[in-house]
PDB file of N, CA and C in Angstrom:
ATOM      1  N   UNK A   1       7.031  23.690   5.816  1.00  0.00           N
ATOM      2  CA  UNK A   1       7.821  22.589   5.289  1.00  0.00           C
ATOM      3  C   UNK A   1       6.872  21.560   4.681  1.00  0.00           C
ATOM      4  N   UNK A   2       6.952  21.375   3.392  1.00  0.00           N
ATOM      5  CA  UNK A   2       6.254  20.040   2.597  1.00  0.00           C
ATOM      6  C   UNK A   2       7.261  19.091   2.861  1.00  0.00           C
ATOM      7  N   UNK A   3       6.166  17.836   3.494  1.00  0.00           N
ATOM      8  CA  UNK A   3       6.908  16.555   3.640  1.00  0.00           C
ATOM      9  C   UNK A   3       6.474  15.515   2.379  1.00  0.00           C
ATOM     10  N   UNK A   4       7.569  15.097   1.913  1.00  0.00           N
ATOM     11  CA  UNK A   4       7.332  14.013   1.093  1.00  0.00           C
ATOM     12  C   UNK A   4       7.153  12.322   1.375  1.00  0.00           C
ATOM     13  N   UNK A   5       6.170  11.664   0.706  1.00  0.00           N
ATOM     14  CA  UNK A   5       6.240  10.577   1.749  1.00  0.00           C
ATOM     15  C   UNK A   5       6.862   9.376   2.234  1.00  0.00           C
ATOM     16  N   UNK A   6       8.150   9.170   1.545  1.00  0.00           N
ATOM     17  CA  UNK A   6       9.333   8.759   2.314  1.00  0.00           C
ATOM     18  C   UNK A   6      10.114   9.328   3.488  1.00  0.00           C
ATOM     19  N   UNK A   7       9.384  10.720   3.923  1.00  0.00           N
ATOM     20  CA  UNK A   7       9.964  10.979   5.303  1.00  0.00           C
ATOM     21  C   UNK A   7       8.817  11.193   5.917  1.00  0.00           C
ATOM     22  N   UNK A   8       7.722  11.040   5.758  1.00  0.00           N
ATOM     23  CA  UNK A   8       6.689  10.711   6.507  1.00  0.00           C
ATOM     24  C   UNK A   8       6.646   9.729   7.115  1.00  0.00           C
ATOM     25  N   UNK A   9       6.810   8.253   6.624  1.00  0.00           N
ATOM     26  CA  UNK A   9       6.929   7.099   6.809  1.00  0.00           C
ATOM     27  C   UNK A   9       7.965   6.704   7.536  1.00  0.00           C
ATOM     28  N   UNK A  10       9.287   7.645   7.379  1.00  0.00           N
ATOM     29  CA  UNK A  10      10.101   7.876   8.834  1.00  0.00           C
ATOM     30  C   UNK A  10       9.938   8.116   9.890  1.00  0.00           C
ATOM     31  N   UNK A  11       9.077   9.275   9.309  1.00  0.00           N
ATOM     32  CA  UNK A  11       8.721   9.979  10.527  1.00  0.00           C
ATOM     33  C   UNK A  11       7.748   9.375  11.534  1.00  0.00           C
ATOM     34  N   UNK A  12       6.579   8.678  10.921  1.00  0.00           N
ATOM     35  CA  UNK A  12       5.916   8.102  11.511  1.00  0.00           C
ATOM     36  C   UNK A  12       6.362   6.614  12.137  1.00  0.00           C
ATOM     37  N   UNK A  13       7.408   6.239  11.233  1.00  0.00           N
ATOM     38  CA  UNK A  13       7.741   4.711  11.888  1.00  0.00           C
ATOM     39  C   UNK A  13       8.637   4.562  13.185  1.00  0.00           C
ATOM     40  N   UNK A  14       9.876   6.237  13.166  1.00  0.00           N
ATOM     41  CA  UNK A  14      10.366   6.405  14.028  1.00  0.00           C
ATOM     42  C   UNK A  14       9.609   6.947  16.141  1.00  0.00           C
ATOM     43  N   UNK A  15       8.463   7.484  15.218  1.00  0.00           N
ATOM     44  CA  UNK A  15       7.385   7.310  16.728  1.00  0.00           C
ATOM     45  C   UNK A  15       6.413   6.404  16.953  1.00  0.00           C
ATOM     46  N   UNK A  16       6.675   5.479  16.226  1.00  0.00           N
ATOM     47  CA  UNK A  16       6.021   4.479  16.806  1.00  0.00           C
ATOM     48  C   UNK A  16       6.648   3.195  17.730  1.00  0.00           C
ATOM     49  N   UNK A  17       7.048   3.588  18.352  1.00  0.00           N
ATOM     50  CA  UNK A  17       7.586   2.680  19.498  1.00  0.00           C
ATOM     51  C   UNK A  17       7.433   3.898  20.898  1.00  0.00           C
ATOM     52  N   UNK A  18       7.270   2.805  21.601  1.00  0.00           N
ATOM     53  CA  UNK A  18       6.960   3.916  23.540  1.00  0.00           C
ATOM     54  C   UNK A  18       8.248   4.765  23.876  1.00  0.00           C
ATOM     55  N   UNK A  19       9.221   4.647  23.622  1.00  0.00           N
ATOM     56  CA  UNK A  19      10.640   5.031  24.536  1.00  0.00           C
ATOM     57  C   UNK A  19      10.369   6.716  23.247  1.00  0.00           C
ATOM     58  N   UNK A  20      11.171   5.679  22.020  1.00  0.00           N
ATOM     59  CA  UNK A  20      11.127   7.436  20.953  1.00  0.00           C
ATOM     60  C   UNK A  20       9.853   8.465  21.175  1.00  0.00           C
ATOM     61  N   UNK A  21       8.613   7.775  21.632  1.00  0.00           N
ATOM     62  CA  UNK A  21       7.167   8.660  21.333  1.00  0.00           C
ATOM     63  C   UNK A  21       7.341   9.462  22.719  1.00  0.00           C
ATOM     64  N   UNK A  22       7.897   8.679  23.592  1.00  0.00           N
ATOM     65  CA  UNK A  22       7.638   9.515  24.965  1.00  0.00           C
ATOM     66  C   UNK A  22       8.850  10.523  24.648  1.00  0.00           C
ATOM     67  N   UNK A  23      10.277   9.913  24.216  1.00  0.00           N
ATOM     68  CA  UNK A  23      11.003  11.373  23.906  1.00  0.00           C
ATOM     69  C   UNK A  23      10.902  12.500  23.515  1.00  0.00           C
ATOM     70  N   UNK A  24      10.259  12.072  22.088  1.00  0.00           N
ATOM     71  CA  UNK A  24       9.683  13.103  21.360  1.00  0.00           C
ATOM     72  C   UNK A  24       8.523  14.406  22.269  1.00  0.00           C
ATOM     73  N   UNK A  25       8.054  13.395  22.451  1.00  0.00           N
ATOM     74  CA  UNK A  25       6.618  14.207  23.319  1.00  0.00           C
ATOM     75  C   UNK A  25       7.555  15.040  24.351  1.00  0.00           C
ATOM     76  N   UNK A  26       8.035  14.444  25.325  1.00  0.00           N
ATOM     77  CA  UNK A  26       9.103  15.559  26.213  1.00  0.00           C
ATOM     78  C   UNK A  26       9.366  16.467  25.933  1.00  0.00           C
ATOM     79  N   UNK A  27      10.351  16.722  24.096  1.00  0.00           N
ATOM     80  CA  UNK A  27      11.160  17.495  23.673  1.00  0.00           C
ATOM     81  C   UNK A  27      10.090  18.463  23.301  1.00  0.00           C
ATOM     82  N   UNK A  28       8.861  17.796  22.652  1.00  0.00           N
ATOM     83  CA  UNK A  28       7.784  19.059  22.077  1.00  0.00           C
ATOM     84  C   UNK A  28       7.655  19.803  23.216  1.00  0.00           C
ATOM     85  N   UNK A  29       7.166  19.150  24.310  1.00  0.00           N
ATOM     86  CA  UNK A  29       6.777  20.299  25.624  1.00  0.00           C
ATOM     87  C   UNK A  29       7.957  20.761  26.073  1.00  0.00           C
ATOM     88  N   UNK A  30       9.140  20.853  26.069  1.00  0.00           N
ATOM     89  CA  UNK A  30       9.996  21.731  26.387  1.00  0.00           C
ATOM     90  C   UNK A  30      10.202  22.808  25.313  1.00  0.00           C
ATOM     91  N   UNK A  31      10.252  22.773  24.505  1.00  0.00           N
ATOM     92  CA  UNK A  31       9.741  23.824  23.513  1.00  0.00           C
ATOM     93  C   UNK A  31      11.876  23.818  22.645  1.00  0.00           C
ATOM     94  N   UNK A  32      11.593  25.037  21.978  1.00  0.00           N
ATOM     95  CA  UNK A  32      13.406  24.798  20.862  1.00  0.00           C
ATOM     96  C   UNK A  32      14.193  24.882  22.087  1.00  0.00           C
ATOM     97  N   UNK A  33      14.871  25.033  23.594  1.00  0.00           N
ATOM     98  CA  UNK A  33      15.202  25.119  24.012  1.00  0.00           C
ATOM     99  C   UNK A  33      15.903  24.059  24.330  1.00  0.00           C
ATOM    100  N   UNK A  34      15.141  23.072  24.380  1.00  0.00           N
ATOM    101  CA  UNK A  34      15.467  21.361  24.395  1.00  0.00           C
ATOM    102  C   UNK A  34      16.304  21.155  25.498  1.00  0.00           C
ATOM    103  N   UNK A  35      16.556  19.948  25.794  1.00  0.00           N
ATOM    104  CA  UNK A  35      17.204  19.074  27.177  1.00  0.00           C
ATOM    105  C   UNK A  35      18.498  18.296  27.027  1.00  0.00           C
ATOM    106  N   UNK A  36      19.117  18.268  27.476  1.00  0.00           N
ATOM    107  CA  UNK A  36      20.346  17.281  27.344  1.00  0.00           C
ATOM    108  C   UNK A  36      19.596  15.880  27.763  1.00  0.00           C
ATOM    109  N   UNK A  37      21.004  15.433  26.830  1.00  0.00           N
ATOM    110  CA  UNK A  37      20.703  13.971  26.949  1.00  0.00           C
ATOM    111  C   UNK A  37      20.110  13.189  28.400  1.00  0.00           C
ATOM    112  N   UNK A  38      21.573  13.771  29.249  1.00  0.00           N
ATOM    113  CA  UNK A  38      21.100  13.083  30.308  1.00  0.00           C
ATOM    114  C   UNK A  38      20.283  13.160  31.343  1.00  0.00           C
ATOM    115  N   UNK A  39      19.644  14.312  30.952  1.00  0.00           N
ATOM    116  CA  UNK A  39      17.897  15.520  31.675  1.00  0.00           C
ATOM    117  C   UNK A  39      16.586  14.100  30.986  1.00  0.00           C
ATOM    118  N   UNK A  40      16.943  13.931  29.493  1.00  0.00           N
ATOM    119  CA  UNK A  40      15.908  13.054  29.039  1.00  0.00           C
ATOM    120  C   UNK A  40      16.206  11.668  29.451  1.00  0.00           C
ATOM    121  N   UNK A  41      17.417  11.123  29.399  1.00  0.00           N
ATOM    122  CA  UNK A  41      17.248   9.945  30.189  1.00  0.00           C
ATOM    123  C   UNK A  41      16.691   9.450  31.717  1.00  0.00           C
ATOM    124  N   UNK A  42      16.871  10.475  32.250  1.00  0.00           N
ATOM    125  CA  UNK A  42      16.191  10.452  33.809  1.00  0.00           C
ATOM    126  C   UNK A  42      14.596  10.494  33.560  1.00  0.00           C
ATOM    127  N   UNK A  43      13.983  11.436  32.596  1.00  0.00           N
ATOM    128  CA  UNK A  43      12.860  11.680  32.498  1.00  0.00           C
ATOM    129  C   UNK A  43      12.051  10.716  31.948  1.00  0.00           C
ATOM    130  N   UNK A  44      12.773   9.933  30.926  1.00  0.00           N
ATOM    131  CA  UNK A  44      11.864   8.701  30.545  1.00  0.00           C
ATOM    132  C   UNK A  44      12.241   7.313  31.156  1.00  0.00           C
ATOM    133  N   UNK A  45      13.777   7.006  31.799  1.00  0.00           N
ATOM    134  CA  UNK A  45      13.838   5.877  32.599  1.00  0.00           C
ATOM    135  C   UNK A  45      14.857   5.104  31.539  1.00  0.00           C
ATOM    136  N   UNK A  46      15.753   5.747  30.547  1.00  0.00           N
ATOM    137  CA  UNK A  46      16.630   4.891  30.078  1.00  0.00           C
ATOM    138  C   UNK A  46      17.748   5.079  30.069  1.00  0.00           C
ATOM    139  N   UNK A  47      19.183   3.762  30.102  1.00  0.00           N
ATOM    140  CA  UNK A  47      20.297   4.009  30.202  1.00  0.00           C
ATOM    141  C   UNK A  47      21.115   4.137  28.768  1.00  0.00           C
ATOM    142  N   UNK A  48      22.111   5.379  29.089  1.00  0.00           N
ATOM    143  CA  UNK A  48      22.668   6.079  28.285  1.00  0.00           C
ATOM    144  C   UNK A  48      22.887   5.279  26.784  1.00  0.00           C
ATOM    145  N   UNK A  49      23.222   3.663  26.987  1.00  0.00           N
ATOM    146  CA  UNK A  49      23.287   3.319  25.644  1.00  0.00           C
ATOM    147  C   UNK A  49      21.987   3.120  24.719  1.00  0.00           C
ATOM    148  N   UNK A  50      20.712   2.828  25.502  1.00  0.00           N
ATOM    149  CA  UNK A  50      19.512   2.460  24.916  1.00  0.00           C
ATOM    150  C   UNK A  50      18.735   4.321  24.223  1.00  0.00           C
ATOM    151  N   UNK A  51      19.262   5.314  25.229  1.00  0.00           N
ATOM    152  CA  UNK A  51      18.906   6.564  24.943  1.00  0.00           C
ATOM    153  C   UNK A  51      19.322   6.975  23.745  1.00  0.00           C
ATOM    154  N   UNK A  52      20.353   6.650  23.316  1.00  0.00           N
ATOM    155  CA  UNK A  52      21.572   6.743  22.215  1.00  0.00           C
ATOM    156  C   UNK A  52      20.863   6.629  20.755  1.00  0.00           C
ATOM    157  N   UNK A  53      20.361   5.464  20.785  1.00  0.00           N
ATOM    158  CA  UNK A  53      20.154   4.529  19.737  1.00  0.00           C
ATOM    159  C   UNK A  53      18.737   5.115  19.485  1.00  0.00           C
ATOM    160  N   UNK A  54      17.943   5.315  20.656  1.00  0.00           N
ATOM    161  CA  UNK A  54      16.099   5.752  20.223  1.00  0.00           C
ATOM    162  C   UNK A  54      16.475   7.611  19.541  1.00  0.00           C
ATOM    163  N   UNK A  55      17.509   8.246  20.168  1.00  0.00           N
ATOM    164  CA  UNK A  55      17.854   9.846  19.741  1.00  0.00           C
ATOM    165  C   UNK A  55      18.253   9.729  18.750  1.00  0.00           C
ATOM    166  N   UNK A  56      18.779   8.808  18.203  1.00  0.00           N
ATOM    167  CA  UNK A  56      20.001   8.643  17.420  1.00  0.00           C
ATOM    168  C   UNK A  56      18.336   8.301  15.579  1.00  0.00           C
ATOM    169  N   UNK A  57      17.649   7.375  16.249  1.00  0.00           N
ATOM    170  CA  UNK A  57      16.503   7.422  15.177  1.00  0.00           C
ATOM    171  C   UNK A  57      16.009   8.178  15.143  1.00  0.00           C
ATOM    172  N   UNK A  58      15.473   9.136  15.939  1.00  0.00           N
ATOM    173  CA  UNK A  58      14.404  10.316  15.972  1.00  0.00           C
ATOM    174  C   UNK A  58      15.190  11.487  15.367  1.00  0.00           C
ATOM    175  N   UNK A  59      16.353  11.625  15.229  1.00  0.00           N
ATOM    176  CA  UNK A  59      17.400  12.494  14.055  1.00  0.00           C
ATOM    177  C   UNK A  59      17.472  12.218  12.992  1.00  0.00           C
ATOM    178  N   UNK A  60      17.933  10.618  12.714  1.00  0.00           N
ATOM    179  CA  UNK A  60      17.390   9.978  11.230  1.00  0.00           C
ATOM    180  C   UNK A  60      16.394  10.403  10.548  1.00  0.00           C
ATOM    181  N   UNK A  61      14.958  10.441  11.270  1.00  0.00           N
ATOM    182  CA  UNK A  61      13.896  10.470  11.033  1.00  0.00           C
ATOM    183  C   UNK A  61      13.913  11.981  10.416  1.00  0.00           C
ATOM    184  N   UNK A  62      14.639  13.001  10.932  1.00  0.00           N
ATOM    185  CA  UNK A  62      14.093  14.635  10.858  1.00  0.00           C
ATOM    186  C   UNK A  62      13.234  14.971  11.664  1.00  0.00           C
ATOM    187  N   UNK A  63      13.334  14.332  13.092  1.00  0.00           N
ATOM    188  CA  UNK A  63      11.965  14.899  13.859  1.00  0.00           C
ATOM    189  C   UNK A  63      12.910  15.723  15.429  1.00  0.00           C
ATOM    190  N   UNK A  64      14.291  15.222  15.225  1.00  0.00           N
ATOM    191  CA  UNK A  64      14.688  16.371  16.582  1.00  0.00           C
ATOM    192  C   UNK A  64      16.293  16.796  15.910  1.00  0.00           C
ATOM    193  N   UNK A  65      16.908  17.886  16.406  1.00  0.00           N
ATOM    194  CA  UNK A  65      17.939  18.171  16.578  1.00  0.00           C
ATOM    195  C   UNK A  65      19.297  17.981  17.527  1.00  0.00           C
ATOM    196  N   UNK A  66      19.947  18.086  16.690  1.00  0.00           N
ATOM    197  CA  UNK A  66      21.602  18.012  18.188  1.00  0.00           C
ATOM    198  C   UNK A  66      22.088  19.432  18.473  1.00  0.00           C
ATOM    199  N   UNK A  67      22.748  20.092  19.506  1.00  0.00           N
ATOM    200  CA  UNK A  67      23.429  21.084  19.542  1.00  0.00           C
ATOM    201  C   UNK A  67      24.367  20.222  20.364  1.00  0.00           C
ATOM    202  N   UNK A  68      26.099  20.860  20.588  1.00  0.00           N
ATOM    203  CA  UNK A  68      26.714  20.525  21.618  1.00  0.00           C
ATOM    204  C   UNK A  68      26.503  22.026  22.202  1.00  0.00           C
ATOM    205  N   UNK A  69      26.517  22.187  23.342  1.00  0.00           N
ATOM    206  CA  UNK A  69      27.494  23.188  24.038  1.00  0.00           C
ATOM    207  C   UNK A  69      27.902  22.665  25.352  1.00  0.00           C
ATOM    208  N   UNK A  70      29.335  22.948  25.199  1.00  0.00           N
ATOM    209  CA  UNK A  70      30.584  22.744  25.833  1.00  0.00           C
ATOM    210  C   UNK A  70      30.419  21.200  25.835  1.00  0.00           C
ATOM    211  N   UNK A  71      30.367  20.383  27.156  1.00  0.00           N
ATOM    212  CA  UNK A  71      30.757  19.060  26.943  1.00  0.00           C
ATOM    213  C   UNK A  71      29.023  18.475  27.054  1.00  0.00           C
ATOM    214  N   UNK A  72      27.891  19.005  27.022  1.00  0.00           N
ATOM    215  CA  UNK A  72      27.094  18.498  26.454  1.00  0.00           C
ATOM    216  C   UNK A  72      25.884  18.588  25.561  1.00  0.00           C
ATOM    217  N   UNK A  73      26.076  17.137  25.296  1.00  0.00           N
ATOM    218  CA  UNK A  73      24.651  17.380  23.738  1.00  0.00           C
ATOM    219  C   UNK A  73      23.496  17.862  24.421  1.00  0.00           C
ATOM    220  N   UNK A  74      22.219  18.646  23.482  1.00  0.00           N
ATOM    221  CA  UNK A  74      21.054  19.072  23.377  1.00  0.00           C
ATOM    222  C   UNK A  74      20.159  18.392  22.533  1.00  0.00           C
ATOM    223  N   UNK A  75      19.308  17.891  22.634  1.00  0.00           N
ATOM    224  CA  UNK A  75      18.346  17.740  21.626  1.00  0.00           C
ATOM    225  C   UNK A  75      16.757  18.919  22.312  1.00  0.00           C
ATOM    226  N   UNK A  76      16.258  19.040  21.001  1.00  0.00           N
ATOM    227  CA  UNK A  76      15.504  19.646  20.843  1.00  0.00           C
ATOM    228  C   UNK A  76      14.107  19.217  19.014  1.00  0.00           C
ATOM    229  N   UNK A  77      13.230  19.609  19.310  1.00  0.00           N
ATOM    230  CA  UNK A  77      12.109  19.304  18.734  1.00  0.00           C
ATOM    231  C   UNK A  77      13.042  19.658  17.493  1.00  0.00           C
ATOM    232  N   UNK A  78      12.574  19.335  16.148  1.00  0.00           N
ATOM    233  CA  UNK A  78      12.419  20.462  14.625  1.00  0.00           C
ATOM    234  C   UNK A  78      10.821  20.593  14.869  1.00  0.00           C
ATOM    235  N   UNK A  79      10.290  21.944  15.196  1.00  0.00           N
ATOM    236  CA  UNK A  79       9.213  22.127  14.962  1.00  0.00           C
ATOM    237  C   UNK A  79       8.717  22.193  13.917  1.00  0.00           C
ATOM    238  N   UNK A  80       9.553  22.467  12.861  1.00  0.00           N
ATOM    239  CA  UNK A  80       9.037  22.805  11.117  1.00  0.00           C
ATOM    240  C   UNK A  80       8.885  21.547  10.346  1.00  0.00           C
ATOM    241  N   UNK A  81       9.768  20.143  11.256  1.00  0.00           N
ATOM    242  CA  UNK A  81       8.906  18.959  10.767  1.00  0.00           C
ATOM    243  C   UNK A  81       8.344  18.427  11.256  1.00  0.00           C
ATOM    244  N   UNK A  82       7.718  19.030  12.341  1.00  0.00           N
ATOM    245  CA  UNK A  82       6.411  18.255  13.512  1.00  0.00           C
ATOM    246  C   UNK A  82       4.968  19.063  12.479  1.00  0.00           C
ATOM    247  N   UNK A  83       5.279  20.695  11.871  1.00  0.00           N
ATOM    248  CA  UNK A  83       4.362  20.998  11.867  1.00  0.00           C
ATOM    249  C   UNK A  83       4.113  20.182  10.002  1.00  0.00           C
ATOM    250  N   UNK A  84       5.397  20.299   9.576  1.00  0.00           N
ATOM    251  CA  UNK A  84       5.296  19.558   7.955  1.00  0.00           C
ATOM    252  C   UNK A  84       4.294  17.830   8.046  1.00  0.00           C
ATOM    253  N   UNK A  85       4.794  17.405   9.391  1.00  0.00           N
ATOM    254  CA  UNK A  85       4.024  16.217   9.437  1.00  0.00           C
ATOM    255  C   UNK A  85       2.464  16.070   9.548  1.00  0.00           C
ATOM    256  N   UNK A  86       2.365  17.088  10.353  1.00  0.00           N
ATOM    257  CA  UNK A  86       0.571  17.373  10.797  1.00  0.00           C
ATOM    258  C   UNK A  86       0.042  17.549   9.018  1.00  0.00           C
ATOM    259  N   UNK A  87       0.584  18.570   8.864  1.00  0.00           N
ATOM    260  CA  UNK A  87       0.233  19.176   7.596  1.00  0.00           C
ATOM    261  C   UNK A  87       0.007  18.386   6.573  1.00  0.00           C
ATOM    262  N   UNK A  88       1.082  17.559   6.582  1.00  0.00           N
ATOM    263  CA  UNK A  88       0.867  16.584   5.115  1.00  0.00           C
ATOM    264  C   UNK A  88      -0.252  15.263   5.426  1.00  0.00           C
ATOM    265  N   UNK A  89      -0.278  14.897   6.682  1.00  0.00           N
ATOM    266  CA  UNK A  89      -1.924  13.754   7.193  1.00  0.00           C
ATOM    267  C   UNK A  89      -3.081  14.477   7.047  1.00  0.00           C
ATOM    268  N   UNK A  90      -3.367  15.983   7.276  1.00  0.00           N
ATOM    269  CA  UNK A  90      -4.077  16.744   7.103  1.00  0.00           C
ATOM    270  C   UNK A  90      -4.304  17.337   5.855  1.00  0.00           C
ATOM    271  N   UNK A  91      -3.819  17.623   5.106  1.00  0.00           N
ATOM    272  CA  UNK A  91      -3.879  18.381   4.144  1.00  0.00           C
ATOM    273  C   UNK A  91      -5.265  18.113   3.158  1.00  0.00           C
ATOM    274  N   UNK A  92      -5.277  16.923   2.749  1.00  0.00           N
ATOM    275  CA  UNK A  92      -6.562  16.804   1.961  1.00  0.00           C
ATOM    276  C   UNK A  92      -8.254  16.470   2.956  1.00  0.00           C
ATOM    277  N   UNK A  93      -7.631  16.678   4.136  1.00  0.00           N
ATOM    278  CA  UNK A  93      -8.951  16.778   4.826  1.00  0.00           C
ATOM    279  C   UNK A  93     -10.243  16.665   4.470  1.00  0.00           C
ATOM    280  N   UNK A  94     -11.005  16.366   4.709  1.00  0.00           N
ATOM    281  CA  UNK A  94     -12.608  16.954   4.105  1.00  0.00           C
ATOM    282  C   UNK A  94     -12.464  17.509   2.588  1.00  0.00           C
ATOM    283  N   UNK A  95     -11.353  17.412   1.539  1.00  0.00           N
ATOM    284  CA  UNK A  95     -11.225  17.483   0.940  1.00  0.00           C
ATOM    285  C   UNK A  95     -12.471  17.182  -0.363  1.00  0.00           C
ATOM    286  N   UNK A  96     -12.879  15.873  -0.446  1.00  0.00           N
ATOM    287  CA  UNK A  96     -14.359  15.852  -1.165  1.00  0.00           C
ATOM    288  C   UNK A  96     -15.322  15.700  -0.330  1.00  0.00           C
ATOM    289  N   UNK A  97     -16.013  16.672   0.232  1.00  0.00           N
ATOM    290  CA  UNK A  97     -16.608  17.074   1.109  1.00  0.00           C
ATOM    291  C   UNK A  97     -17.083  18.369   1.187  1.00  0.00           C
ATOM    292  N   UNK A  98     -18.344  18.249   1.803  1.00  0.00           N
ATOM    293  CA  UNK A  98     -18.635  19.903   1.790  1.00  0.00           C
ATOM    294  C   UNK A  98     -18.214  20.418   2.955  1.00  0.00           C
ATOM    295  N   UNK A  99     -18.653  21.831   3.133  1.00  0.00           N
ATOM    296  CA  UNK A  99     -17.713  22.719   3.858  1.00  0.00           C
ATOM    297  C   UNK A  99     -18.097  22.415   5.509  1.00  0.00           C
ATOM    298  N   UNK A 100     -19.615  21.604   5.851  1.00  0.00           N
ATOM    299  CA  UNK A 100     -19.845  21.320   6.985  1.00  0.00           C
ATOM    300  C   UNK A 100     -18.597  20.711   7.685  1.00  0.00           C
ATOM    301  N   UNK A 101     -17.881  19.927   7.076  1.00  0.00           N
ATOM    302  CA  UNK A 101     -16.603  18.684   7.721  1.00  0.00           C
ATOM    303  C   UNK A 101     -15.172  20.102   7.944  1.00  0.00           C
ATOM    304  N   UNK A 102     -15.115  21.229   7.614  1.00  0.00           N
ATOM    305  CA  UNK A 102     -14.471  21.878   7.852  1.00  0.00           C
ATOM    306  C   UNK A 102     -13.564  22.197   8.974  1.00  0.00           C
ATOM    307  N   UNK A 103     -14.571  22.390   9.831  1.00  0.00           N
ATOM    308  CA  UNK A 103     -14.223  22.046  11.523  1.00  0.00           C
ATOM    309  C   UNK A 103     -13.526  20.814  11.762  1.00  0.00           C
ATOM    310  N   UNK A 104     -14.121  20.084  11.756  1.00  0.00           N
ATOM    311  CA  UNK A 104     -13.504  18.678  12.152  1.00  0.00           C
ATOM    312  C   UNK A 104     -11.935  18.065  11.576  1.00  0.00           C
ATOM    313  N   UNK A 105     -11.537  19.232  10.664  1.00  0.00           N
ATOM    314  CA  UNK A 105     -10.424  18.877   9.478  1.00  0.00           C
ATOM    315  C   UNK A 105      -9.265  19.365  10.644  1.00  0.00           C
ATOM    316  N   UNK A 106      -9.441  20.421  11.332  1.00  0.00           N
ATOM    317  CA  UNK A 106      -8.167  21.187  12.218  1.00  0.00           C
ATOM    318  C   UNK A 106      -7.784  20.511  13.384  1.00  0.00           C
ATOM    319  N   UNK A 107      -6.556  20.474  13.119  1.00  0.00           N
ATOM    320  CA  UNK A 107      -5.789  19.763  13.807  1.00  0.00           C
ATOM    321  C   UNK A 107      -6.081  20.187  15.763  1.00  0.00           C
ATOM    322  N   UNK A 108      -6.207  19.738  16.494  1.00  0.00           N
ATOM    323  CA  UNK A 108      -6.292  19.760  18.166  1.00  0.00           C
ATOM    324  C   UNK A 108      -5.742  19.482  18.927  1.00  0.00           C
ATOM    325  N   UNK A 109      -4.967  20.266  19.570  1.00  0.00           N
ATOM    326  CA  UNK A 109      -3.820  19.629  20.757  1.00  0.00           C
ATOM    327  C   UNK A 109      -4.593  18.962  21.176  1.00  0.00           C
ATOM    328  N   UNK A 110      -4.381  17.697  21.953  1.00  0.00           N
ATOM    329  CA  UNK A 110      -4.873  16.315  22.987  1.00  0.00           C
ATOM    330  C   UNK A 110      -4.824  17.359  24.273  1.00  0.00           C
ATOM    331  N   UNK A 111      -6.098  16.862  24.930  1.00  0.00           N
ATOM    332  CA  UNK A 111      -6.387  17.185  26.189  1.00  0.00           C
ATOM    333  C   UNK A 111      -5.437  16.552  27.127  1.00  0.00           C
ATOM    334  N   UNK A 112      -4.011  17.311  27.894  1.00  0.00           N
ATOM    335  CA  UNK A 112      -3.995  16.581  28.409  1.00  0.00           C
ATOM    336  C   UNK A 112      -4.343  16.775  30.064  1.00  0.00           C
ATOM    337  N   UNK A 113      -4.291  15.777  30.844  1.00  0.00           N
ATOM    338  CA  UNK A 113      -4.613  15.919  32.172  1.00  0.00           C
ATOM    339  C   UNK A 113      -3.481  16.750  32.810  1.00  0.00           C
ATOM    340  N   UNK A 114      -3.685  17.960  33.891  1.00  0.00           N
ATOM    341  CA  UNK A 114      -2.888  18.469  34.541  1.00  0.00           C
ATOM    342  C   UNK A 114      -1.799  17.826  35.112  1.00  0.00           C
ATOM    343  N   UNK A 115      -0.582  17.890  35.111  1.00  0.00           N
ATOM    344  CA  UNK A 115       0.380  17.198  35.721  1.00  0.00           C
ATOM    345  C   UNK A 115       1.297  18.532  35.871  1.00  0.00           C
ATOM    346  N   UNK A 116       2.084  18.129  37.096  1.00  0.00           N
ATOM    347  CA  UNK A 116       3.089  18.888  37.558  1.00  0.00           C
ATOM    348  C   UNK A 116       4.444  19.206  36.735  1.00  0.00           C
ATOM    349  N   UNK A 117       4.519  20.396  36.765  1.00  0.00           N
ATOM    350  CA  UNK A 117       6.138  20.573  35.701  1.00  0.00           C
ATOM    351  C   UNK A 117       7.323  20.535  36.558  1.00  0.00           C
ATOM    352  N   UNK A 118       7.545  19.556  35.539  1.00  0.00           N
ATOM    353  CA  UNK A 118       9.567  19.241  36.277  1.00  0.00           C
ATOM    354  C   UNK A 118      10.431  20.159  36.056  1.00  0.00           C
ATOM    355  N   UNK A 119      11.060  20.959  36.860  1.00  0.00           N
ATOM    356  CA  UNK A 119      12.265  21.825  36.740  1.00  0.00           C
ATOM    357  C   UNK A 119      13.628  21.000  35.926  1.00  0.00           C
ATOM    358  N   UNK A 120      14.004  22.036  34.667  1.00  0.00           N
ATOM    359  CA  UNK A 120      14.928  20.983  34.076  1.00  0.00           C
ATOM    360  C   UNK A 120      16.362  21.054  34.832  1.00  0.00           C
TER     361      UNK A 120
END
């Protein structure tokens, strides 16, 4: 997916606040399978109307999805615009540069520290 940069600037403005970034981040590590609403509100500490409004931008944005099934919603990552986003900050990398900066151009999951997985 090529991102253009009026939804970059979504994209990026919509994770920049703590509540949407920690959502987001949740939904990536649960992988397309994604969580109901009220699985992610327990998990980050917010009530149903404030949850609403941060899900409700991070869809605006193009950075998660809705499913219903039966009486409840799903959200889940769009991985194809998590990876369109990397891609388009990256793309001209080391670009005028020689090939030494090559390495340093690829993108790196963050180390993170071991923590325990929550059963959803």
């Amino acid at each position: 997916m090529t991102m253009k940069a009026p939804l970059v600037i979504a994209a990026l403005g919509a994770l920049a606040h703590e509540h949407r970034l920690a959502i987001y981040r949740l939904l990536i590590e649960r992988g397309p399978e994604g969580l109901s609403a009220g699985t992610i509100g327990e998990r980050v500490g917010l009530l149903p109307s404030s949850l609403t409004f941060h899900l409700q931008n991070l869809q605006r944005a193009g950075l998660i999805a809705q499913r219903r099934i039966s009486r409840q919603l799903i959200y889940s990552a769009d991985f194809g615009a998590m990876n369109g986003l990397i891609g388009y900050l990256t793309e001209n990398c080391c670009g005028q540069s020689d090939s030494q900066c090559t390495a340093a151009c690829k993108p790196v999951a963050a180390k993170v520290r071991n923590k325990p997985r929550r059963a959803a």
